[in-house]
Protein backbone atom coordinates (compact mmCIF):
# COMPACT_ATOMS: atom_id res chain seq x y z
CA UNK A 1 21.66 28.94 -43.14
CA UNK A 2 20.29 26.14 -45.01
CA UNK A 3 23.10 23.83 -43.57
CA UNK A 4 22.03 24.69 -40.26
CA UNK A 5 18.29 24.00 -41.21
CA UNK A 6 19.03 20.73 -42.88
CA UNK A 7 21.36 19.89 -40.13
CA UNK A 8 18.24 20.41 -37.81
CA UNK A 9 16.13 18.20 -39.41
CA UNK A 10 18.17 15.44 -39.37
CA UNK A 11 18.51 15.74 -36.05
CA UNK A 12 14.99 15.99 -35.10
CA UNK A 13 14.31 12.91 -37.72
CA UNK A 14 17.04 10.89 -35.24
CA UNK A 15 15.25 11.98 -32.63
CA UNK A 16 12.04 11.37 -34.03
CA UNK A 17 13.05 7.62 -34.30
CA UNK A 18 14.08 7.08 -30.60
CA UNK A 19 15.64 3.99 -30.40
CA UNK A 20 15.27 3.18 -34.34
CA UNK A 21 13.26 0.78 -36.55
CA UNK A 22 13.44 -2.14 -35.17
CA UNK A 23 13.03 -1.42 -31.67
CA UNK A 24 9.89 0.39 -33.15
CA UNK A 25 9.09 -3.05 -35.00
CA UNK A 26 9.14 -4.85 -31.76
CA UNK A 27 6.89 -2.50 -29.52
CA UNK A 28 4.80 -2.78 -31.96
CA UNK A 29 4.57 -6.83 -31.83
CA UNK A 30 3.93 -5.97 -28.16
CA UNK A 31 0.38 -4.48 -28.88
CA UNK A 32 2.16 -1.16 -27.93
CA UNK A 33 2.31 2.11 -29.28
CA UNK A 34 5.49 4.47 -29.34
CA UNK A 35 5.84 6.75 -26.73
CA UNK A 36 5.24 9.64 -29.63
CA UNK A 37 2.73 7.91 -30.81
CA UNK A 38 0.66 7.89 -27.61
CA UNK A 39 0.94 11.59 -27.04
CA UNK A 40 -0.44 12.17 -30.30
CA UNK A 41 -3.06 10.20 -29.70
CA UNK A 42 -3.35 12.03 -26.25
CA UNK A 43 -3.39 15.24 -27.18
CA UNK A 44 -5.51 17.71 -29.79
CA UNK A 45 -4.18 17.06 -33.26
CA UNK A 46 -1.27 18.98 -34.41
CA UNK A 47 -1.20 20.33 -30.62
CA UNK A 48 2.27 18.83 -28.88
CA UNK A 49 4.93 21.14 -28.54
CA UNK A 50 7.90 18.63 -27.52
CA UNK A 51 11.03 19.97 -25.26
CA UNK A 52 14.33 18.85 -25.12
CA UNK A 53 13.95 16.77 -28.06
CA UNK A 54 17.77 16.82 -28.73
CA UNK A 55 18.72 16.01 -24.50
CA UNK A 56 21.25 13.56 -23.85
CA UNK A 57 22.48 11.97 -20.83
CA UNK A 58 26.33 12.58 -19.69
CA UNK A 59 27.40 9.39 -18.53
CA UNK A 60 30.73 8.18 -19.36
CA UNK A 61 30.97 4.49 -17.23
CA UNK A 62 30.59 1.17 -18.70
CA UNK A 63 30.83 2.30 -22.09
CA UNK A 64 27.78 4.66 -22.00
CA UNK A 65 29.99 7.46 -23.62
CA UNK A 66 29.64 5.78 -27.22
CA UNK A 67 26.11 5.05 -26.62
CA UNK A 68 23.83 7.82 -26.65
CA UNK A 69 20.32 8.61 -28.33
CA UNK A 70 19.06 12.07 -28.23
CA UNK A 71 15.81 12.56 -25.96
CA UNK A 72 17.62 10.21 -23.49
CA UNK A 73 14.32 7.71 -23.06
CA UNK A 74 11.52 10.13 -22.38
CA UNK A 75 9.51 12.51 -24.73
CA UNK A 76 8.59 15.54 -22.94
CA UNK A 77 6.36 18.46 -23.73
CA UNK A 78 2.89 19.78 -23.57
CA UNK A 79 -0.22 20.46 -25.57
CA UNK A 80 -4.34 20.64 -25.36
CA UNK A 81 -6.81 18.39 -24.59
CA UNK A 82 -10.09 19.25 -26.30
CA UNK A 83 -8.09 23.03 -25.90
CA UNK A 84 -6.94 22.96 -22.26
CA UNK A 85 -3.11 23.13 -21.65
CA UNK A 86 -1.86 19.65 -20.36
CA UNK A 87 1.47 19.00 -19.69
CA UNK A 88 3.14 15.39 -20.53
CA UNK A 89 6.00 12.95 -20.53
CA UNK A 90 6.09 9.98 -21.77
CA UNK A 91 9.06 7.71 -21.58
CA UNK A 92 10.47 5.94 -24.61
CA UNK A 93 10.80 2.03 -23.92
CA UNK A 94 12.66 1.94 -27.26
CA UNK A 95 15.52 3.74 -25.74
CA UNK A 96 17.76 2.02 -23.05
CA UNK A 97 14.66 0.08 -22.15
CA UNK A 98 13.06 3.51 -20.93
CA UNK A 99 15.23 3.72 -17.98
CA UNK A 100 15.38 6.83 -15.94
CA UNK A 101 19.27 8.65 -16.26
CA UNK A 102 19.99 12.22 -14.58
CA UNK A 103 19.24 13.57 -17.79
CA UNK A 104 16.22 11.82 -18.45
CA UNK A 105 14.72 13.31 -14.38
CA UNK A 106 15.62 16.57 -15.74
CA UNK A 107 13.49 15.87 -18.69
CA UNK A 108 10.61 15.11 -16.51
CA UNK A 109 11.14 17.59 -13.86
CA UNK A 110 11.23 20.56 -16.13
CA UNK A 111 7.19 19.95 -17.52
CA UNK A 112 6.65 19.25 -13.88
CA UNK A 113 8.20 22.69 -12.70
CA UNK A 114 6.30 24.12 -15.69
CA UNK A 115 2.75 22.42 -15.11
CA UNK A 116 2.84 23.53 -11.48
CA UNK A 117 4.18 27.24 -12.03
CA UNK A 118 1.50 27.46 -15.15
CA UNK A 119 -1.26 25.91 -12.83
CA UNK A 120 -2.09 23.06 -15.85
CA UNK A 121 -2.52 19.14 -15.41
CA UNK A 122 -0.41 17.03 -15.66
CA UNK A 123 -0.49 13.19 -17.11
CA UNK A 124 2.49 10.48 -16.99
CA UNK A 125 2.35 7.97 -19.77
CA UNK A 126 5.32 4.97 -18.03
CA UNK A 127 6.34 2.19 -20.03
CA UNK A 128 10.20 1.70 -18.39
CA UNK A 129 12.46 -0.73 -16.64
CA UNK A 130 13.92 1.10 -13.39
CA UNK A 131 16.95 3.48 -13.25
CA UNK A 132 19.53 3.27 -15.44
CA UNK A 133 22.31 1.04 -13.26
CA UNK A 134 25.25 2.54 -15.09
CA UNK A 135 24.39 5.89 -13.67
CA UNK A 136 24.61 4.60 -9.93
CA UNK A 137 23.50 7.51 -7.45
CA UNK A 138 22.66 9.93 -9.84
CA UNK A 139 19.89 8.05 -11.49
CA UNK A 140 18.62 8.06 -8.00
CA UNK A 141 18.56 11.35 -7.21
CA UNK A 142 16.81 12.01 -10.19
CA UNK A 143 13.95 9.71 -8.96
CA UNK A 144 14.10 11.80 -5.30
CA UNK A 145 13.73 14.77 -7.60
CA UNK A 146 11.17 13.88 -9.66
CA UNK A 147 9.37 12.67 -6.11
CA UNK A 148 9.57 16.06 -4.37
CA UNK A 149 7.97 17.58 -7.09
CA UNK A 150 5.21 15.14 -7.03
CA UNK A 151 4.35 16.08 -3.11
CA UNK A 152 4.79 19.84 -4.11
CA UNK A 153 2.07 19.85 -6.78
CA UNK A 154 -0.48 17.21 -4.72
CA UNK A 155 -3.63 18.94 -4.45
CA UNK A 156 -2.85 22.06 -6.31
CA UNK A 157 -2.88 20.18 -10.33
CA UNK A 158 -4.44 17.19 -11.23
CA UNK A 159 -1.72 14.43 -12.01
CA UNK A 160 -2.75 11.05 -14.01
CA UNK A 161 -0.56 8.20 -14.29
CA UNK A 162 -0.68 5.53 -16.94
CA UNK A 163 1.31 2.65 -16.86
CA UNK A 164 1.35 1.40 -20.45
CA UNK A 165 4.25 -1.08 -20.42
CA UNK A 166 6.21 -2.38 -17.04
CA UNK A 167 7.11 -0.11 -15.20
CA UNK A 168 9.56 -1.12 -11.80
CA UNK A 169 11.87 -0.27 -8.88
CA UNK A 170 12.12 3.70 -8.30
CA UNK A 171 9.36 4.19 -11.37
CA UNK A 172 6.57 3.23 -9.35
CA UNK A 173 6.50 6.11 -6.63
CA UNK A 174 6.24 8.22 -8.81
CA UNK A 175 2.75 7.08 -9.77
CA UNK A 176 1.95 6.08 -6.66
CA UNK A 177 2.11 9.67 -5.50
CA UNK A 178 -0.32 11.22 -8.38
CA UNK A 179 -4.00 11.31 -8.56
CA UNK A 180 -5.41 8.43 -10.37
CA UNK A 181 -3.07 5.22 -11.88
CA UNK A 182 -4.52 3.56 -15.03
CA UNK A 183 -3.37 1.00 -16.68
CA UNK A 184 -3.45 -1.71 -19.90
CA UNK A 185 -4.09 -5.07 -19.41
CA UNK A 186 -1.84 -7.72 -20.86
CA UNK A 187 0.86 -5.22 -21.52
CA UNK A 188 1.34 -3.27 -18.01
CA UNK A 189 2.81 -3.62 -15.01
CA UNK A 190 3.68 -2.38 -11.60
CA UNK A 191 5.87 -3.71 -8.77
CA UNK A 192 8.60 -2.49 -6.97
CA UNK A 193 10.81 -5.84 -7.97
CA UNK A 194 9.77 -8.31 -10.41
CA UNK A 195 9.28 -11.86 -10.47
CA UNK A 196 13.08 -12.62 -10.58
CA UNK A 197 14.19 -11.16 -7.61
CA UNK A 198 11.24 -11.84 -5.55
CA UNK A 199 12.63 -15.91 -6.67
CA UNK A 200 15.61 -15.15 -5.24
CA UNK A 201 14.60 -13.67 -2.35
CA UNK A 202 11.37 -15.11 -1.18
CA UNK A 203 11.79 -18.27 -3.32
CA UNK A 204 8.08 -17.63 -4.67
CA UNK A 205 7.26 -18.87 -8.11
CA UNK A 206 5.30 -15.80 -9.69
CA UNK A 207 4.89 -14.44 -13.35
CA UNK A 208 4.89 -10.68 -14.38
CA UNK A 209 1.06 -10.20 -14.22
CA UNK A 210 0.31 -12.18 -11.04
CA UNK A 211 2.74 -10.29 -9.25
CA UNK A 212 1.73 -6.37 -10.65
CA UNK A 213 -0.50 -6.91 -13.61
CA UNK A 214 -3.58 -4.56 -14.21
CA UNK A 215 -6.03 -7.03 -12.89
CA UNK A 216 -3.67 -7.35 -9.71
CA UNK A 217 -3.57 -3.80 -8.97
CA UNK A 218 -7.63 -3.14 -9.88
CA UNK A 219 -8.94 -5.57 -7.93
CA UNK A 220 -6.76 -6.96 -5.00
CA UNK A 221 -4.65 -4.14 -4.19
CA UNK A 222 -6.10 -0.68 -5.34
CA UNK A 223 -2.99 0.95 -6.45
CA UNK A 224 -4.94 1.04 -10.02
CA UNK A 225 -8.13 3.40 -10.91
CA UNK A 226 -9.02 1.30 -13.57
CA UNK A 227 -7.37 -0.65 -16.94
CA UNK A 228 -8.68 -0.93 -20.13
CA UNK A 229 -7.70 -3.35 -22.93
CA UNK A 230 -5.42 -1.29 -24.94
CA UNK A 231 -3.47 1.91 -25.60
CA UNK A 232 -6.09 3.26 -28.00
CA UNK A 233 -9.02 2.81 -25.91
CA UNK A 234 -6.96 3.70 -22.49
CA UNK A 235 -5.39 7.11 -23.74
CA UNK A 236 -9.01 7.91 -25.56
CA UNK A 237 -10.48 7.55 -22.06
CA UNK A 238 -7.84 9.83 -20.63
CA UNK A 239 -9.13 12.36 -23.05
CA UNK A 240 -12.81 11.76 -21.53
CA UNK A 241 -11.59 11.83 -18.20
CA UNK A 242 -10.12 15.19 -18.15
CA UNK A 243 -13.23 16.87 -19.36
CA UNK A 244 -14.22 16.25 -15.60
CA UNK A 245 -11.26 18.24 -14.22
CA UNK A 246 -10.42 21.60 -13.21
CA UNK A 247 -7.09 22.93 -14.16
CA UNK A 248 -5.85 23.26 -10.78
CA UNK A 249 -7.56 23.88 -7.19
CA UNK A 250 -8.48 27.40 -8.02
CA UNK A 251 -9.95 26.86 -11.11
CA UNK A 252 -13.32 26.15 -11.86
CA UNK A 253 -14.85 22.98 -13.33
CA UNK A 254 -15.37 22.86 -17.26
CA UNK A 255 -18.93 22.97 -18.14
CA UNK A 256 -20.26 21.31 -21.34
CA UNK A 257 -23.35 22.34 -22.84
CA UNK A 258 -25.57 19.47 -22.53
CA UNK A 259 -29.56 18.99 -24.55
CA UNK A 260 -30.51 16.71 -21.43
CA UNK A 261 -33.31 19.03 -19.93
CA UNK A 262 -32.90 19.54 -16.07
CA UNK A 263 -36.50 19.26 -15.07
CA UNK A 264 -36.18 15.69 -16.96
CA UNK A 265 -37.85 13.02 -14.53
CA UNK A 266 -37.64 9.72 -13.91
CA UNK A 267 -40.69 7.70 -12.96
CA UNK A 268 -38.92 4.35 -13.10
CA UNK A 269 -37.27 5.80 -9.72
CA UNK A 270 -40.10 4.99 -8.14
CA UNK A 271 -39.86 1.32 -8.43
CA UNK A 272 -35.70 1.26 -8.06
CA UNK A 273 -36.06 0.39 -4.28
CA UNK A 274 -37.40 -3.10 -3.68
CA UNK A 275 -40.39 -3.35 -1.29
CA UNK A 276 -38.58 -6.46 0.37
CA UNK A 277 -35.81 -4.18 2.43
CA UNK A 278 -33.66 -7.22 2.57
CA UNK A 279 -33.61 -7.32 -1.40
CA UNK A 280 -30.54 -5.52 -3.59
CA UNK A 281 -30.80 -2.99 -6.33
CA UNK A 282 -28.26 -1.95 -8.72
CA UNK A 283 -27.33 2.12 -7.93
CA UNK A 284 -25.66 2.40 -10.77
CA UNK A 285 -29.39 3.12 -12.46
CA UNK A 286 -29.63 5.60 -10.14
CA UNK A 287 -26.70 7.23 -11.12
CA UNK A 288 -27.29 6.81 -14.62
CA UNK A 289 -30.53 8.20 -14.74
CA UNK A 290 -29.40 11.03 -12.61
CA UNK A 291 -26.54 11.88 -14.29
CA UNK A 292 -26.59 13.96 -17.86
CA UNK A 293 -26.92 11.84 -20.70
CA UNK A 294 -26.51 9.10 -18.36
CA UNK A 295 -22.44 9.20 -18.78
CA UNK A 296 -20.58 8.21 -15.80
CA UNK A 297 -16.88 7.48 -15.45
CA UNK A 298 -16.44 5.02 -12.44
CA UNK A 299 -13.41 5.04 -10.61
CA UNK A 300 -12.20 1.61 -9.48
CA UNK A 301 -15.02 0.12 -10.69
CA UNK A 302 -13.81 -3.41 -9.99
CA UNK A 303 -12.46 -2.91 -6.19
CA UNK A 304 -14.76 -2.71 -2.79
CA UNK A 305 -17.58 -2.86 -5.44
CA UNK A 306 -19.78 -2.47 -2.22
CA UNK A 307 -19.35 1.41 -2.62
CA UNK A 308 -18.90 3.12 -6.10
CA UNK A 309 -16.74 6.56 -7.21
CA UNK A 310 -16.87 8.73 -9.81
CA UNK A 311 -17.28 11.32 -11.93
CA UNK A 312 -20.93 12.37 -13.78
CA UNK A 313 -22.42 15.43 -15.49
CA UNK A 314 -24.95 17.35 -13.76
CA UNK A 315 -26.67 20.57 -15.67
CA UNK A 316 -23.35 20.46 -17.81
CA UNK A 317 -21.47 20.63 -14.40
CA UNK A 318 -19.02 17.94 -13.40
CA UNK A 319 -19.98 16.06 -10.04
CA UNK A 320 -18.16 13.09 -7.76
CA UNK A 321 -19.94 10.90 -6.90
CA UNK A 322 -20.10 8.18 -3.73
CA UNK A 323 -23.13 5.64 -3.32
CA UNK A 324 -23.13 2.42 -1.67
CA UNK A 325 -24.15 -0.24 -4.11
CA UNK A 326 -26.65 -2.92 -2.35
CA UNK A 327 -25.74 -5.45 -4.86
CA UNK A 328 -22.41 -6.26 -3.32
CA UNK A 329 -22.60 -7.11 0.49
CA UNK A 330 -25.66 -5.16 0.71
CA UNK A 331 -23.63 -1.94 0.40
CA UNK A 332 -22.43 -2.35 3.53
CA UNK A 333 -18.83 -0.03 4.97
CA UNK A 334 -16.09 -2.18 5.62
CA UNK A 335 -11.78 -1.03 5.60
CA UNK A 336 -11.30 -1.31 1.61
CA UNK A 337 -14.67 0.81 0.86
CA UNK A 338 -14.10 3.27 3.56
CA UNK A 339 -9.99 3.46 1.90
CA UNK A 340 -11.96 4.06 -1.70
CA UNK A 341 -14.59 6.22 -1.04
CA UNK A 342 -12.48 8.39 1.25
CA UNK A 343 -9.60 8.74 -1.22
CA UNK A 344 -11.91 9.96 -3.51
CA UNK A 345 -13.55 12.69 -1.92
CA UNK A 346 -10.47 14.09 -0.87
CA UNK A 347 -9.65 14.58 -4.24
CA UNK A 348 -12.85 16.04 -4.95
CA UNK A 349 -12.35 18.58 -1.94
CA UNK A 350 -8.66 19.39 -3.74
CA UNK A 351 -10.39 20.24 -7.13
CA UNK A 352 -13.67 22.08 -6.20
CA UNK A 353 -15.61 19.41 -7.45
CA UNK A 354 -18.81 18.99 -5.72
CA UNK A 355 -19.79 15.76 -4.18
CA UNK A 356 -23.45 14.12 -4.33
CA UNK A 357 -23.63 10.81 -1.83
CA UNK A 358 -26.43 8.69 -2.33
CA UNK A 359 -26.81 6.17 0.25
CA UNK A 360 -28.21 2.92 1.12
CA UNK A 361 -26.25 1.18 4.01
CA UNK A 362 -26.95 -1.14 6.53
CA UNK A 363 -23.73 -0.42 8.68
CA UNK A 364 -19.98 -1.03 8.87
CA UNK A 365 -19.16 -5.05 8.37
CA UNK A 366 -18.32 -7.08 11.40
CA UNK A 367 -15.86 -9.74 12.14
CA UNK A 368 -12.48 -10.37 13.44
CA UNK A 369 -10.95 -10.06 9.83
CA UNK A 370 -12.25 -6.68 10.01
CA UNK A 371 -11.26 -5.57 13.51
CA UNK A 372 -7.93 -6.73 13.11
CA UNK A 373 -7.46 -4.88 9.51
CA UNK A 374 -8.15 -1.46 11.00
CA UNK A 375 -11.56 -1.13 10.17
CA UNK A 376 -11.80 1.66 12.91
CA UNK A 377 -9.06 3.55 11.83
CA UNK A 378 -10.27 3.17 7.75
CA UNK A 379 -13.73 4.01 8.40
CA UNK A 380 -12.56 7.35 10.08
CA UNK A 381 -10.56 8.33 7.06
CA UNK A 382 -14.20 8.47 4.97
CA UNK A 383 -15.77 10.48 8.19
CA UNK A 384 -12.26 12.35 8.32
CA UNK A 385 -12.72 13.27 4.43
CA UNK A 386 -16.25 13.80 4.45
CA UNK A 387 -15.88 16.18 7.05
CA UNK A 388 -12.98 18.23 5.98
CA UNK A 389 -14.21 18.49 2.42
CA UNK A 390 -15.47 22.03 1.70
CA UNK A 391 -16.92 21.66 -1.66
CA UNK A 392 -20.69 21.61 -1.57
CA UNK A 393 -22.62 17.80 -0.13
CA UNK A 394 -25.67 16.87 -1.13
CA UNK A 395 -26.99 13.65 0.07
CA UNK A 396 -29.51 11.24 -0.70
CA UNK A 397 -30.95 8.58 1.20
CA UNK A 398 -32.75 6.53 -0.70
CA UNK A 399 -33.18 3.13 1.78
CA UNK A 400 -31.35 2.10 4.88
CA UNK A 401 -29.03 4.26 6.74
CA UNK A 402 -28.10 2.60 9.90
CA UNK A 403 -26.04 3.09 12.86
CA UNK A 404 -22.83 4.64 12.40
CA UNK A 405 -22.74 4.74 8.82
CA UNK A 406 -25.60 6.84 8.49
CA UNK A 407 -22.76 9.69 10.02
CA UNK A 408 -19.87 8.71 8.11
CA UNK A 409 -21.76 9.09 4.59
CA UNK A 410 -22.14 12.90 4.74
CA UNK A 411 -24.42 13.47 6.82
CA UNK A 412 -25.91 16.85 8.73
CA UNK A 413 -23.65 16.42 11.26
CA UNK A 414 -21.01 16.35 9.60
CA UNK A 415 -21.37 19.15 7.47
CA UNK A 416 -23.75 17.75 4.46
CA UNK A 417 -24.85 21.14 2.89
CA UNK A 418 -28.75 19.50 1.61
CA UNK A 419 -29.68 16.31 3.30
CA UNK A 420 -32.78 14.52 1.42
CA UNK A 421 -34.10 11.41 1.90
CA UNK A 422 -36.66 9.39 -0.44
CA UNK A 423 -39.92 8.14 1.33
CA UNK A 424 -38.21 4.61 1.13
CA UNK A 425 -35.75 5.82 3.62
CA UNK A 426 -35.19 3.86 6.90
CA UNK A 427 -32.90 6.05 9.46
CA UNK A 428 -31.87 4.50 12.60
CA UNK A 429 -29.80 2.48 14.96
CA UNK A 430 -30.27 -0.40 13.51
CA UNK A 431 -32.86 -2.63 11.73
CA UNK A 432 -36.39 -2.94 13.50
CA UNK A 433 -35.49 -6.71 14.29
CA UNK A 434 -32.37 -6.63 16.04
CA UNK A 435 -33.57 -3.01 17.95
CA UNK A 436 -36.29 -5.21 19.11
CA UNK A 437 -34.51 -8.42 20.34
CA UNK A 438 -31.93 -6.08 22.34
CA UNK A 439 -34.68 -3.47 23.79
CA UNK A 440 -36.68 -6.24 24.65
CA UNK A 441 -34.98 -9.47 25.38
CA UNK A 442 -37.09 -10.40 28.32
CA UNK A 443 -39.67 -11.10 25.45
CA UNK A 444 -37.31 -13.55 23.32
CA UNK A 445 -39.36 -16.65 24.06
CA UNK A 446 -42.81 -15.13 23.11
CA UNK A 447 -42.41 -15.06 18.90
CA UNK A 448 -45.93 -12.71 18.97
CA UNK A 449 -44.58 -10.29 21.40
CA UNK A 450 -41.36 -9.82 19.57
CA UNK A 451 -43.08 -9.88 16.46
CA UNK A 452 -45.55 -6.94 17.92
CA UNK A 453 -42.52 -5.23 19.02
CA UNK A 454 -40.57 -5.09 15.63
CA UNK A 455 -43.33 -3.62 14.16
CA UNK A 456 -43.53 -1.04 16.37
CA UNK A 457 -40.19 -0.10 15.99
CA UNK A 458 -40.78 -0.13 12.21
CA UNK A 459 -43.20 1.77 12.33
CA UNK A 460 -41.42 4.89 14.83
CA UNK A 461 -38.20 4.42 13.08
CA UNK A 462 -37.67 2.91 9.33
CA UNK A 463 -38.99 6.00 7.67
CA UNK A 464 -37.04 9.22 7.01
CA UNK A 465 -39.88 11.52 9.16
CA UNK A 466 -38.22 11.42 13.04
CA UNK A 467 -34.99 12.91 11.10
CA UNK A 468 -36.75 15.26 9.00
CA UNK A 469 -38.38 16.55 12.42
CA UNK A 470 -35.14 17.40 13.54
CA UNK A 471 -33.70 18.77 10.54
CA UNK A 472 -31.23 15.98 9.79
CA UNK A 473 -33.31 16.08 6.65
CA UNK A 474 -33.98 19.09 4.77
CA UNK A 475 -36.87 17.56 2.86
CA UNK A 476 -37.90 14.06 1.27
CA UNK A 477 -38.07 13.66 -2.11
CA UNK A 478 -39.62 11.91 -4.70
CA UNK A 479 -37.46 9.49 -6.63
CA UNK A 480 -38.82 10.48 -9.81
CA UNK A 481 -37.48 14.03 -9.45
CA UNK A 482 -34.24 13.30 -7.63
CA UNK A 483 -32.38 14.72 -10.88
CA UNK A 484 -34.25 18.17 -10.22
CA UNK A 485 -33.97 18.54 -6.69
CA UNK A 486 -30.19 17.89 -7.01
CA UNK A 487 -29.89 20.15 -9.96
CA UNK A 488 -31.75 23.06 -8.18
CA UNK A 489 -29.30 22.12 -4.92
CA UNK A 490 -26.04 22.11 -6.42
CA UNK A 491 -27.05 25.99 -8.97
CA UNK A 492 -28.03 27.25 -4.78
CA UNK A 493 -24.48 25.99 -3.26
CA UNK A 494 -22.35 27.20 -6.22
CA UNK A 495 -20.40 30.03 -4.77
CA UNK A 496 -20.37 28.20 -1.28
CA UNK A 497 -17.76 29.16 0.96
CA UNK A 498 -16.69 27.88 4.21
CA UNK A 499 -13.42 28.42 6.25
CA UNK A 500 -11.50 26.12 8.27
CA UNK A 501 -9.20 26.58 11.19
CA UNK A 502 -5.68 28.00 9.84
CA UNK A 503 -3.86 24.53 10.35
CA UNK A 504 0.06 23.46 8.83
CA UNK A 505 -2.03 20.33 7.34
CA UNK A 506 -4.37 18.14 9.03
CA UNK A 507 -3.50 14.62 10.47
CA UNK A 508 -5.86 12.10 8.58
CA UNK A 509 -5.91 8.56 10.23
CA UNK A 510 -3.86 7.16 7.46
């Protein structure tokens, strides 16, 4: 027996050292952390329980028989976050470069079957070079594997991906298919083939972080949430970030006891909204001073900054939240904010996590740029998700809501649950000076006339009264109690239920 014990500790100390000391060494010189390391960071403290620790892959070609290093490139297991059951793999760049064998998909595919059978999260930590070429078609199998599983547990557990290292070829799909992507900047990346190849074929010049880096993929071309400046920092904000989530789409959302009264108001609201309705405000102190202890994880904070996402506190209750943000092109919709905002609810609608919408927009953005990007078709996915989404909409309007946009951003019509507006609200077709110059153009050349007219239609229309007369408005508000009101709205819609039409799935404009 104590053979057999000592025999299992050396193996688990092999294991333990993945692909040895000086590969170690050199992630380290990276500004990296091990993949062990990071899950214990991840994780509660003395929490991981690791599988298939002792795994190795079973290829014989190229000389891959004498070279083998138990866990096969990918640590696998699960634990608790602040005492919730997550489920994790992380893959070990220390060991064949990370690189995905049939072994290694097994790995993987085994917490997956487990997280979605057990009804627990799941969160990807990818730091990896592709599939493992010796392997040929089996290496890519593994990927297709690992990719069903993905689709099967969409919308049913909450799956994060962090890309902590590169990460390439048949690796990124994988991601790509899961909730949220995060990354690290400097040390991350994310393309489908890297700068070499795209040389060879394209004959384009292009380093590692132009072509995939975090600041890439967070600003230009949304496949990241968000990046953050290091491991520690990035898998600490994990930690925050699940504290917003349910544990699958029949759970309910976590509640944290919070010592930020309810009834707190804000008088400051009551200045927020310029006088001047052609100057900005930022409604991020909105959301701030709405939100519980004012702590608000934004979710790509640094892409179509013209609308903002994410996740807040409300009475101890998590919340998403959507609000156009007049700072940035006056908060106006156009095909990358209607993409982000819509994205988002839907996986709001998925979780049971309700959605507030504050809104101040003047409309959807014109131009040819627009028209020929789709903006049609990507400003019906936000009215497609707004209206599918089942989880209880509130809605405040706290300036302009014009034209169109005024129904896309959950509105009565299309099923907004409590509709308020603040008395700084302007609802209607348009602003008073262009309504004017179209319903009366035969007065153009007389500047009083026209200037009689816009204030006319100023005065019947940029207020929030002819909706509230026809119950597009349930009541308006006073900014200083907005926190209240929303409070009070979201404790009335908590065991909301609505049924849809029994459908296969529905056909978003994607």
């Amino acid at each position: 027996m104590k053979e057999i014990i000592a025999e299992l500790e050396r193996r688990r100390a092999v294991a333990r050292l993945g692909g040895g000391t000086r590969r170690i060494e050199a992630q380290h010189k990276r500004g990296k952390l091990t993949a062990r390391e990071r899950i214990e960071l991840l994780l509660d403290d003395g929490s991981f329980e690791e599988y298939d620790m002792f795994m190795e892959h079973r290829c014989t070609d190229f000389g891959m028989d004498s070279s083998k290093i138990p866990g096969d490139g990918v640590v696998t297991g699960w634990g608790t976050i602040n005492g919730r059951v997550t489920y994790v793999f992380a893959k070990d760049f220390t060991v064949f470069g990370g690189s995905l064998s049939e072994a290694h998909a097994q790995k993987i595919m085994k917490v997956q079957d487990m997280a979605l059978k057990n009804r627990a999260p799941i969160i990807g930590l990818f730091d990896a070079g592709g599939a493992r070429i010796q392997e040929g078609v089996a290496a890519l199998g593994g990927y297709g594997e690992v990719f069903l599983r993905n689709v099967q547990a969409s919308g049913v557990i909450p799956q994060i991906s962090v890309i902590m290292g590169p990460c390439a070829g048949g690796d990124v799909y994988s991601p790509a298919m899961t909730d949220f992507i995060f990354m690290v900047r400097d040390t991350s990346y994310l393309f489908v083939t890297g700068p070499d190849v795209v040389k060879t074929v394209t004959n384009e010049e292009v380093t590692a972080e132009e072509l995939g880096g975090a600041s890439v993929h967070t600003t230009r071309s949304s496949i990241a949430d968000r990046a953050f400046d290091n491991d520690v920092e990035c898998l600490l904000q994990m930690r925050r970030l699940m504290d917003f989530l349910p544990q699958n789409n029949k759970g309910t959302v976590p509640h944290l006891p919070t010592h930020d009264d309810i009834r707190r108001q804000e008088p400051s609201l009551a200045t927020l909204v310029p006088p001047d309705a052609t100057k900005p405000y930022d409604m991020k102190e909105l959301i701030t001073k709405v939100a519980d202890e004012g702590d608000f994880f934004e979710i790509q904070e640094t892409f179509a900054r013209n609308i903002i996402t994410g996740f807040a506190r409300l009475g101890g209750y998590p919340i998403g939240i959507v609000a156009n943000q007049p700072i940035m092109l006056a908060g106006v919709l156009d095909s990358d904010a209607s993409r982000k905002a819509a994205r988002f609810v839907r996986f709001c609608d998925c979780f049971n996590i309700p959605l507030i919408t504050f809104v101040d927009v003047p409309g959807f953005l014109p131009g040819t740029a627009q028209e020929y990007g789709g903006l049609i078709k990507h400003g019906a996915k936000l009215l497609f998700a707004y209206a599918e989404a089942t989880v209880p909409k509130i809605t405040v309007i706290t300036r302009k809501a014009y034209g169109g946009a005024y129904d896309v951003m959950s509105s009565k019509h299309i099923g907004g649950d409590v509709n308020y507006a603040w008395p700084t609200a302007e609802i209607a077709v348009m602003g008073s000076k262009g309504a004017a110059e179209i319903l009366y153009r035969a007065e153009l050349g007389d500047k009083d006339k026209i200037a009689a007219r816009v204030a006319e239609y100023k005065e019947r229309f940029e207020n929030p009264f002819i909706a509230a007369e026809r119950g597009y408005i349930d009541d308006v508000i006073m900014p200083f109690n907005t926190r209240y009101r929303l409070a009070r709205a979201l404790n009335m819609l908590r065991h909301k239920q609505q049924e849809l039409p029994w459908k296969k799935h529905d056909n978003i404009p994607l």
